[in-house]
PDB file of N, CA and C in Angstrom:
ATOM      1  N   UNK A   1       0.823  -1.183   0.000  1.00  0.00           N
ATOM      2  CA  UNK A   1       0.000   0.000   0.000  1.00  0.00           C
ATOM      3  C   UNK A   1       0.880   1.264   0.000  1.00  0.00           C
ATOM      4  N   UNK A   2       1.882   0.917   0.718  1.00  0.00           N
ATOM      5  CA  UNK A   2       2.832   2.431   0.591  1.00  0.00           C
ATOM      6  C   UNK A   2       3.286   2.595  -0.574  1.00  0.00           C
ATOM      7  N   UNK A   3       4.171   1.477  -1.023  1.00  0.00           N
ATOM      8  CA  UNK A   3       4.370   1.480  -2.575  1.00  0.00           C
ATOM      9  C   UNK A   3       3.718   1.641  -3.263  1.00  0.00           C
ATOM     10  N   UNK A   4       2.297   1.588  -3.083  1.00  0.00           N
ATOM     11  CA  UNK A   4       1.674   2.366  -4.471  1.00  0.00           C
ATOM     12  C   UNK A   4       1.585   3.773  -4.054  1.00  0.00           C
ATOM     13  N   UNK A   5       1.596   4.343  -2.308  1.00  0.00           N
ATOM     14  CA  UNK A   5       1.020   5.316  -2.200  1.00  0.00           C
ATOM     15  C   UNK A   5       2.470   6.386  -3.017  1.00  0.00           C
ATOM     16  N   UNK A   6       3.533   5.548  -2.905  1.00  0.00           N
ATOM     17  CA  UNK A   6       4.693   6.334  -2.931  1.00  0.00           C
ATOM     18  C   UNK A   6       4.795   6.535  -4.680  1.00  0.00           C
ATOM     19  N   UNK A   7       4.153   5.456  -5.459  1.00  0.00           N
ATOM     20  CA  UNK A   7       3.946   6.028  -6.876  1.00  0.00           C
ATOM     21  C   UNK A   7       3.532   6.753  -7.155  1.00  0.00           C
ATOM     22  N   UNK A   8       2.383   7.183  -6.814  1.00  0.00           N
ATOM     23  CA  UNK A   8       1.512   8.036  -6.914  1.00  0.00           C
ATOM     24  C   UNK A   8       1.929   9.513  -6.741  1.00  0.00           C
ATOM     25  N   UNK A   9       2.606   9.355  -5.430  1.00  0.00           N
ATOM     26  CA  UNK A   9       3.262  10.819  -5.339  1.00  0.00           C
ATOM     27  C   UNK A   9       4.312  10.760  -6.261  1.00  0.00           C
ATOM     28  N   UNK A  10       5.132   9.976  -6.737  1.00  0.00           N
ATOM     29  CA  UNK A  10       6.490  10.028  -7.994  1.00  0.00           C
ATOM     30  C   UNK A  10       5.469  10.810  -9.178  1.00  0.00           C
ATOM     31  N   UNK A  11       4.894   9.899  -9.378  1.00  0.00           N
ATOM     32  CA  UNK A  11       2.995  10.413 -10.693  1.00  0.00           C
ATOM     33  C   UNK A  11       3.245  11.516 -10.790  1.00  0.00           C
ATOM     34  N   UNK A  12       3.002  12.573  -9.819  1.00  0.00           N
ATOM     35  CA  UNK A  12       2.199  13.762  -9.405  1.00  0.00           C
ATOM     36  C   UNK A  12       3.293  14.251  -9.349  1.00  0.00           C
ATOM     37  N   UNK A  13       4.842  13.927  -8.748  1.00  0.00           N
ATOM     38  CA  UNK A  13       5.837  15.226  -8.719  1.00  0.00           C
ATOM     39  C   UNK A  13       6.097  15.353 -10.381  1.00  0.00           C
ATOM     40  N   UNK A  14       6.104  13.834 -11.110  1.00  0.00           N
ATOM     41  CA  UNK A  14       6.554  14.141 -12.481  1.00  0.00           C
ATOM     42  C   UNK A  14       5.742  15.450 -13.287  1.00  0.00           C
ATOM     43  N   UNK A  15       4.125  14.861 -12.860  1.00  0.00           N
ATOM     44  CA  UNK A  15       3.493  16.067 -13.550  1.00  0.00           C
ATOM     45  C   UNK A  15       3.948  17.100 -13.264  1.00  0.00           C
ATOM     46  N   UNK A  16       3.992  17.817 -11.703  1.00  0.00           N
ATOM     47  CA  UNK A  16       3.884  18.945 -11.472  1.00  0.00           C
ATOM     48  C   UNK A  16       5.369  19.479 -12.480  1.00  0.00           C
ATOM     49  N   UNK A  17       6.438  18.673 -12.218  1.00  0.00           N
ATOM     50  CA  UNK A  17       7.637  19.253 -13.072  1.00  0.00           C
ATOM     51  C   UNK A  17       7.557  19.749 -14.269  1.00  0.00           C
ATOM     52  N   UNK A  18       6.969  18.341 -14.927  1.00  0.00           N
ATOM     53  CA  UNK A  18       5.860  18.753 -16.591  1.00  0.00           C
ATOM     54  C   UNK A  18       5.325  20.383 -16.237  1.00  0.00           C
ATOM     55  N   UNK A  19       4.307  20.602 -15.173  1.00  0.00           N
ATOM     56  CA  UNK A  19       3.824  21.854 -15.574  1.00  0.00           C
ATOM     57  C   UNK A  19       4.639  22.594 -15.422  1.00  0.00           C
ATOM     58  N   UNK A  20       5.493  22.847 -14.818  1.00  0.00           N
ATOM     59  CA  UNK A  20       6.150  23.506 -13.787  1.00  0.00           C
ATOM     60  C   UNK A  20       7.371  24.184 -15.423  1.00  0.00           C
ATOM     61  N   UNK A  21       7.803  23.268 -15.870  1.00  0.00           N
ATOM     62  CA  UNK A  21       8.641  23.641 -17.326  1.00  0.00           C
ATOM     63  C   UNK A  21       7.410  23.817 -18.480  1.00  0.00           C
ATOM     64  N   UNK A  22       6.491  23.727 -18.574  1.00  0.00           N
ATOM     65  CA  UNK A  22       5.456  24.041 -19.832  1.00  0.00           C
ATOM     66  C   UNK A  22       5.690  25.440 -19.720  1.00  0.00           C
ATOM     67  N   UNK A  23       5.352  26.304 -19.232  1.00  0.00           N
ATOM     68  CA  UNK A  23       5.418  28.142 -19.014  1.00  0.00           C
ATOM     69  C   UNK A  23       6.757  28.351 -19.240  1.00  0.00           C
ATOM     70  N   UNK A  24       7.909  28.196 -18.674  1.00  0.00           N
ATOM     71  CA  UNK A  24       9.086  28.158 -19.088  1.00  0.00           C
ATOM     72  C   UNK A  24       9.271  27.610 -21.360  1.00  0.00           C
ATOM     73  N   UNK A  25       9.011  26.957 -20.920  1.00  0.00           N
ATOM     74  CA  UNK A  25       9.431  26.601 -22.350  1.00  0.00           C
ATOM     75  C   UNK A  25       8.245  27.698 -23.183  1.00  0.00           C
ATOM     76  N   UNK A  26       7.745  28.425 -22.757  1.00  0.00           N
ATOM     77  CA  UNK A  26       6.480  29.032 -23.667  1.00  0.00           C
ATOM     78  C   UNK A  26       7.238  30.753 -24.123  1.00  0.00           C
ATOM     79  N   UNK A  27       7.663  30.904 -22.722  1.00  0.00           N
ATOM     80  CA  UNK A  27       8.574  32.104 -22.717  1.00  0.00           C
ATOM     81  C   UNK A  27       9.414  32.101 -23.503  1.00  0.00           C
ATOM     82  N   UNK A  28      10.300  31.042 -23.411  1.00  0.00           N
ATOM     83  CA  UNK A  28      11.713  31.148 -23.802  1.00  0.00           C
ATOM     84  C   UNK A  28      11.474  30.484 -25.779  1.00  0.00           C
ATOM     85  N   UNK A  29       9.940  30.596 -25.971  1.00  0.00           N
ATOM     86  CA  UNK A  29       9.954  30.100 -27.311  1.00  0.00           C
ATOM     87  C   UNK A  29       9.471  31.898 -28.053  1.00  0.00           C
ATOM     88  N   UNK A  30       8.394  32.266 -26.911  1.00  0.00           N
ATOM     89  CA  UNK A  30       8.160  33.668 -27.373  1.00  0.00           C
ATOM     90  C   UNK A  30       9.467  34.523 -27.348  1.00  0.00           C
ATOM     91  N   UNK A  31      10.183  34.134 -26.551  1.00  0.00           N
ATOM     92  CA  UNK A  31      11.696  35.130 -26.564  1.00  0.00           C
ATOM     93  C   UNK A  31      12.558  34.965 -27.486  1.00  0.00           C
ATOM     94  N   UNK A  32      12.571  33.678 -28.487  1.00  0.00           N
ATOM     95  CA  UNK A  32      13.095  33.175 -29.335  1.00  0.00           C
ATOM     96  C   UNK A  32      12.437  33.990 -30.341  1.00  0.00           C
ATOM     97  N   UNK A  33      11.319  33.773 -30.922  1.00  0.00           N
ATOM     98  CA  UNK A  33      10.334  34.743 -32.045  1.00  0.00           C
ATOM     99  C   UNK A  33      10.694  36.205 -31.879  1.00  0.00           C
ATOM    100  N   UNK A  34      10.763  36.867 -31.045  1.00  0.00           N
ATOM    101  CA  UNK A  34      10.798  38.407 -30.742  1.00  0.00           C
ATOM    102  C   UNK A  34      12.326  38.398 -31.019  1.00  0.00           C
ATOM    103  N   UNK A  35      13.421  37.888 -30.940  1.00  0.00           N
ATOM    104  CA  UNK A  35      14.432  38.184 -31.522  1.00  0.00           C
ATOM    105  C   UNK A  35      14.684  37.620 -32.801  1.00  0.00           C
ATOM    106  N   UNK A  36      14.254  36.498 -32.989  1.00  0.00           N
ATOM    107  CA  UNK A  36      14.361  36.449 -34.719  1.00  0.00           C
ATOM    108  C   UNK A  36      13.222  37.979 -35.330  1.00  0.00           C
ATOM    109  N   UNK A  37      12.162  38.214 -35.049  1.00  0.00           N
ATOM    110  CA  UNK A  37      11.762  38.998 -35.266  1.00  0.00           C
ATOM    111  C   UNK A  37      12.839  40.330 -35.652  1.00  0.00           C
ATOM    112  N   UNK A  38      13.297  40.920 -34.573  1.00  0.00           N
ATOM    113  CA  UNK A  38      14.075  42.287 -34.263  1.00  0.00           C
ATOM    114  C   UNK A  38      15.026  42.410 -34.426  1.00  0.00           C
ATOM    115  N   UNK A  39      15.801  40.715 -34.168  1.00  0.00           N
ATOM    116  CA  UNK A  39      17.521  40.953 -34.446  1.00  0.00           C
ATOM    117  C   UNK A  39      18.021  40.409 -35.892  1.00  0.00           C
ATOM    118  N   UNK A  40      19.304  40.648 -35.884  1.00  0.00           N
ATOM    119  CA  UNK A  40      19.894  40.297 -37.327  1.00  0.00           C
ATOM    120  C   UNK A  40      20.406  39.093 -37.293  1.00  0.00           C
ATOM    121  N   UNK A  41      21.091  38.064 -38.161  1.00  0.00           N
ATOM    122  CA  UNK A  41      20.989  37.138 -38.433  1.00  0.00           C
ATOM    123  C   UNK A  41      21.995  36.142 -37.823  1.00  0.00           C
ATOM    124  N   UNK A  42      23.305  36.831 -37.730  1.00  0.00           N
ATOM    125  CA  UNK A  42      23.978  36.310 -36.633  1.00  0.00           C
ATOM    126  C   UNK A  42      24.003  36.507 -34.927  1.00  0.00           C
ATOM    127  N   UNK A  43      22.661  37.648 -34.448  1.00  0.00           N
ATOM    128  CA  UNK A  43      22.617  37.530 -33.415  1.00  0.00           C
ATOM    129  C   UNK A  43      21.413  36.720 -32.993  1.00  0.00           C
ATOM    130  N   UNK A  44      20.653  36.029 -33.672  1.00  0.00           N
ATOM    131  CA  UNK A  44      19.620  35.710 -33.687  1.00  0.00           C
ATOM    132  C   UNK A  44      20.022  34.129 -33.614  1.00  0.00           C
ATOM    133  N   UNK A  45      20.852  33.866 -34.861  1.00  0.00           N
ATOM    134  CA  UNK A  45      21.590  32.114 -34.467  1.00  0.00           C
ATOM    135  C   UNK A  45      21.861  31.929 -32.853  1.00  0.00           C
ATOM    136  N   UNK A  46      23.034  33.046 -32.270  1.00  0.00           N
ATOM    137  CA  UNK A  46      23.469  33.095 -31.286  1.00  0.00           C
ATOM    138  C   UNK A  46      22.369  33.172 -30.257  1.00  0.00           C
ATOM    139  N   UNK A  47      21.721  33.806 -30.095  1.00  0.00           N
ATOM    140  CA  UNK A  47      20.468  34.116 -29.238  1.00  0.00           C
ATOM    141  C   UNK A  47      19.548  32.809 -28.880  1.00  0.00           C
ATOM    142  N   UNK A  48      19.772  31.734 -30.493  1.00  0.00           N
ATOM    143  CA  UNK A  48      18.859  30.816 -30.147  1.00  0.00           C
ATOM    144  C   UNK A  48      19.445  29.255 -29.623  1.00  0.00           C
ATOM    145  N   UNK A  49      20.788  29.591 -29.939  1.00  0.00           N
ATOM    146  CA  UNK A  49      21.808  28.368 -29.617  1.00  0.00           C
ATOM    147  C   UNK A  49      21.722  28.171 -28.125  1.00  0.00           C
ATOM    148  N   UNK A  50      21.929  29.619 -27.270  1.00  0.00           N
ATOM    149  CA  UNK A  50      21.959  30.155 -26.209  1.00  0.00           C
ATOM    150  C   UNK A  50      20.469  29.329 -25.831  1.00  0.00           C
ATOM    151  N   UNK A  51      19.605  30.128 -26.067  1.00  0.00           N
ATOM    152  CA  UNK A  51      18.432  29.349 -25.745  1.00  0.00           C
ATOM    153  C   UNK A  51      18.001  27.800 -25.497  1.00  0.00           C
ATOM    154  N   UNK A  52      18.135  27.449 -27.065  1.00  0.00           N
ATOM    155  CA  UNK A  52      18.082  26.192 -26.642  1.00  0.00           C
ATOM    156  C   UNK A  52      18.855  25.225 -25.828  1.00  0.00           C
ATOM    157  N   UNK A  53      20.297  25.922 -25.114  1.00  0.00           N
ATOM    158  CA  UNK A  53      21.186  24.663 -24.630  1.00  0.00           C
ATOM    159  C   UNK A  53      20.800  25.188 -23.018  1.00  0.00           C
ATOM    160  N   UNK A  54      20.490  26.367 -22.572  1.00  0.00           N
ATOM    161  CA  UNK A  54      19.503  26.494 -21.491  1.00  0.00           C
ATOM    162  C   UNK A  54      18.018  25.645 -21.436  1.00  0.00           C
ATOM    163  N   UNK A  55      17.562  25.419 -22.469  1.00  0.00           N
ATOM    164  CA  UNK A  55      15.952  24.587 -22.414  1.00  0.00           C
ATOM    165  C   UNK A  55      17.005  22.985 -22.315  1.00  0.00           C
ATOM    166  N   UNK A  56      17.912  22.698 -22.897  1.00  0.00           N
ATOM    167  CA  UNK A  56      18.286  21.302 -22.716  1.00  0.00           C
ATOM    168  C   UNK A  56      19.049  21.652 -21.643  1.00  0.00           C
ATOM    169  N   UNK A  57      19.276  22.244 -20.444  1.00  0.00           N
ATOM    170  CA  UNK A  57      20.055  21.861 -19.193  1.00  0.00           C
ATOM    171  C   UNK A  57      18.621  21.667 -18.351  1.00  0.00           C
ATOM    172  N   UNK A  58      17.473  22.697 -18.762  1.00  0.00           N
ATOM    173  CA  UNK A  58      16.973  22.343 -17.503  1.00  0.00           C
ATOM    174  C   UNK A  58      16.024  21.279 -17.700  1.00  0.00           C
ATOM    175  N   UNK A  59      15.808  20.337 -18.964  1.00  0.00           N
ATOM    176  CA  UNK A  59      14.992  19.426 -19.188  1.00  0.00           C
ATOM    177  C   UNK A  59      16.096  18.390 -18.018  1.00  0.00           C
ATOM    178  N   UNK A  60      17.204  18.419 -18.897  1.00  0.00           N
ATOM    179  CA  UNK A  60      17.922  17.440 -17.817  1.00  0.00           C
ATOM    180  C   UNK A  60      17.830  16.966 -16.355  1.00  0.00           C
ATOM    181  N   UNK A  61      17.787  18.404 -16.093  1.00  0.00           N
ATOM    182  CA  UNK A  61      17.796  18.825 -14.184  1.00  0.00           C
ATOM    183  C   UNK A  61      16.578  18.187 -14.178  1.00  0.00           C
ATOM    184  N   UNK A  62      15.297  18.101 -14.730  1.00  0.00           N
ATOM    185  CA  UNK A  62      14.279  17.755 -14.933  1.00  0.00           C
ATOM    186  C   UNK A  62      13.830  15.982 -14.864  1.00  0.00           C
ATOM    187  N   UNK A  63      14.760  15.846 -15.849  1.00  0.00           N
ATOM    188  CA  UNK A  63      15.237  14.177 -15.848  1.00  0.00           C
ATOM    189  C   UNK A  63      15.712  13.458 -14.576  1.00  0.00           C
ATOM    190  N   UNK A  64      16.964  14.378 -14.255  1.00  0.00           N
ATOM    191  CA  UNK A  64      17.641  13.816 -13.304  1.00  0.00           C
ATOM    192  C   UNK A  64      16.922  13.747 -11.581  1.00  0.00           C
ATOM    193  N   UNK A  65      15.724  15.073 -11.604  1.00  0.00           N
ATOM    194  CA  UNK A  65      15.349  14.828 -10.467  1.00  0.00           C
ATOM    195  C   UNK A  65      14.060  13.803 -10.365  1.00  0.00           C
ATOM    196  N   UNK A  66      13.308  13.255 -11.647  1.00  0.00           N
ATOM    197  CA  UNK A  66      12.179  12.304 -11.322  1.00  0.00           C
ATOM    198  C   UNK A  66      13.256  11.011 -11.183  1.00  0.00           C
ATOM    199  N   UNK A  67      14.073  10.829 -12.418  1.00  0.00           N
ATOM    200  CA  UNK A  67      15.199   9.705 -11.942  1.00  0.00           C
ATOM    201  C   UNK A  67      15.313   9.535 -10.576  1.00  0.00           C
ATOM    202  N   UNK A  68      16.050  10.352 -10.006  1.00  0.00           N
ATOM    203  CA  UNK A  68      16.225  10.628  -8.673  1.00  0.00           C
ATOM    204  C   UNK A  68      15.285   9.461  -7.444  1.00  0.00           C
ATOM    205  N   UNK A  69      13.813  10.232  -7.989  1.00  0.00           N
ATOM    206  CA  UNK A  69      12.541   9.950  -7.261  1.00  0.00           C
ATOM    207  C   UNK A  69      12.255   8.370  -7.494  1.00  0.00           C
ATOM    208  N   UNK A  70      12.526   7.657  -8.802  1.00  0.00           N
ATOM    209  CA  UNK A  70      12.390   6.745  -9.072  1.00  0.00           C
ATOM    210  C   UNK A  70      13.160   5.818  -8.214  1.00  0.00           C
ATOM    211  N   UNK A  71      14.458   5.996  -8.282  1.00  0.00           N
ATOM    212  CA  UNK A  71      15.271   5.269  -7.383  1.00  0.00           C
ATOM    213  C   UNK A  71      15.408   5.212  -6.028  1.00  0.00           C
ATOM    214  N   UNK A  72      14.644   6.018  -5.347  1.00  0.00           N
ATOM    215  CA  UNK A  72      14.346   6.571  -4.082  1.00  0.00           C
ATOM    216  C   UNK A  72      13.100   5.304  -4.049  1.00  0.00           C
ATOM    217  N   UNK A  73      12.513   5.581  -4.610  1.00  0.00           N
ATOM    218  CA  UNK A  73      11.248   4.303  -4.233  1.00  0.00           C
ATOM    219  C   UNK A  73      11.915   2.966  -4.723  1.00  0.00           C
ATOM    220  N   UNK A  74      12.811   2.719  -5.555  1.00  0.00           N
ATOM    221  CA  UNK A  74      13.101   1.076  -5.826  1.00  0.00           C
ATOM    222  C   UNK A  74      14.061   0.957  -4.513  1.00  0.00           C
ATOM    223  N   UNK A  75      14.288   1.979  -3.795  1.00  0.00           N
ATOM    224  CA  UNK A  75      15.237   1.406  -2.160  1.00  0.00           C
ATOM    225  C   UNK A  75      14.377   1.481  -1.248  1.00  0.00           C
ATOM    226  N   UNK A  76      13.079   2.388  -1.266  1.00  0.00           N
ATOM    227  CA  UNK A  76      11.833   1.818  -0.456  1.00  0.00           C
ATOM    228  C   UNK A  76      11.054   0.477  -0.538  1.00  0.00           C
ATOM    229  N   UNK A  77      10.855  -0.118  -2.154  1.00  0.00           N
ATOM    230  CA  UNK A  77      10.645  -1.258  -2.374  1.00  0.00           C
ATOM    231  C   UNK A  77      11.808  -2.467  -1.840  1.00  0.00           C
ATOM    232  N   UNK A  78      12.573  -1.968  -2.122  1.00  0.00           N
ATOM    233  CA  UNK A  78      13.842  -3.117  -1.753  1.00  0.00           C
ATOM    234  C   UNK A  78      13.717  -3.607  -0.109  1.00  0.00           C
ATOM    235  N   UNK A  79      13.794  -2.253   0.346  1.00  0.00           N
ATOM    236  CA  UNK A  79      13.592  -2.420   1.723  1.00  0.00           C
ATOM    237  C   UNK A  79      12.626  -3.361   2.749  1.00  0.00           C
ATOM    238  N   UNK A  80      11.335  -2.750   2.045  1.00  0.00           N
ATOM    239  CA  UNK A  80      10.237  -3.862   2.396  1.00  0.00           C
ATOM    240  C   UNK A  80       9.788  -4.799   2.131  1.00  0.00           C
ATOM    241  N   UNK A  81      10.348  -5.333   1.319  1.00  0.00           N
ATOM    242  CA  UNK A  81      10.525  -6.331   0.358  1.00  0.00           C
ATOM    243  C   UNK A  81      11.536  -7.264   1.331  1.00  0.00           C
ATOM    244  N   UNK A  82      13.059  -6.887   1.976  1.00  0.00           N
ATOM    245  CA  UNK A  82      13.752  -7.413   2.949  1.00  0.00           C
ATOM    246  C   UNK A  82      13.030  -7.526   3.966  1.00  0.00           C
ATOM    247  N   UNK A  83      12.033  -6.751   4.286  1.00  0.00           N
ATOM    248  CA  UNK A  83      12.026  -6.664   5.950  1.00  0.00           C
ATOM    249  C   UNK A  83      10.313  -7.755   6.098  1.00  0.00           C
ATOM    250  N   UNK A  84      10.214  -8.406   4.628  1.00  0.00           N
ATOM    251  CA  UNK A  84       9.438  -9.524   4.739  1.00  0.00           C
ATOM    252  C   UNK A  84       9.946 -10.811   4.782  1.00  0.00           C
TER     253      UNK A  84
END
């Protein structure tokens, strides 16, 4: 019963992360448009390289902390799993 209760919350932190980067990634796509828009052509490459390797660090951080969560419950499972 804990183990599922403890999925459930893994479930729910993944989403919230999901939402939590949806607005982020919305910004940083409108911030992308407004300088291709305004800027010139080599600051605009630069502007978006920039961009996107900030959207791929924090997907990562993103990755790495449900990972995280995942493995946190396979040593809660492990555990009770021993202590039967």
């Amino acid at each position: 019963m804990q183990l599922k209760k403890e999925g459930r919350r893994n479930e729910y932190e993944k989403h919230k992360l999901q939402a939590l980067n949806q607005p982020k990634k919305m910004v940083i796509q409108r911030k992308t448009e407004k300088v291709t828009r305004n800027g010139n052509g080599t600051n605009v490459q630069s502007n978006e390289k920039s961009l996107r390797r900030w959207i791929e660090v924090e997907v990562m951080v993103n990755v790495h902390e449900v990972g995280h969560e995942y493995e946190k419950q396979g040593q809660v499972y492990a555990y009770y799993i021993n202590q039967l």
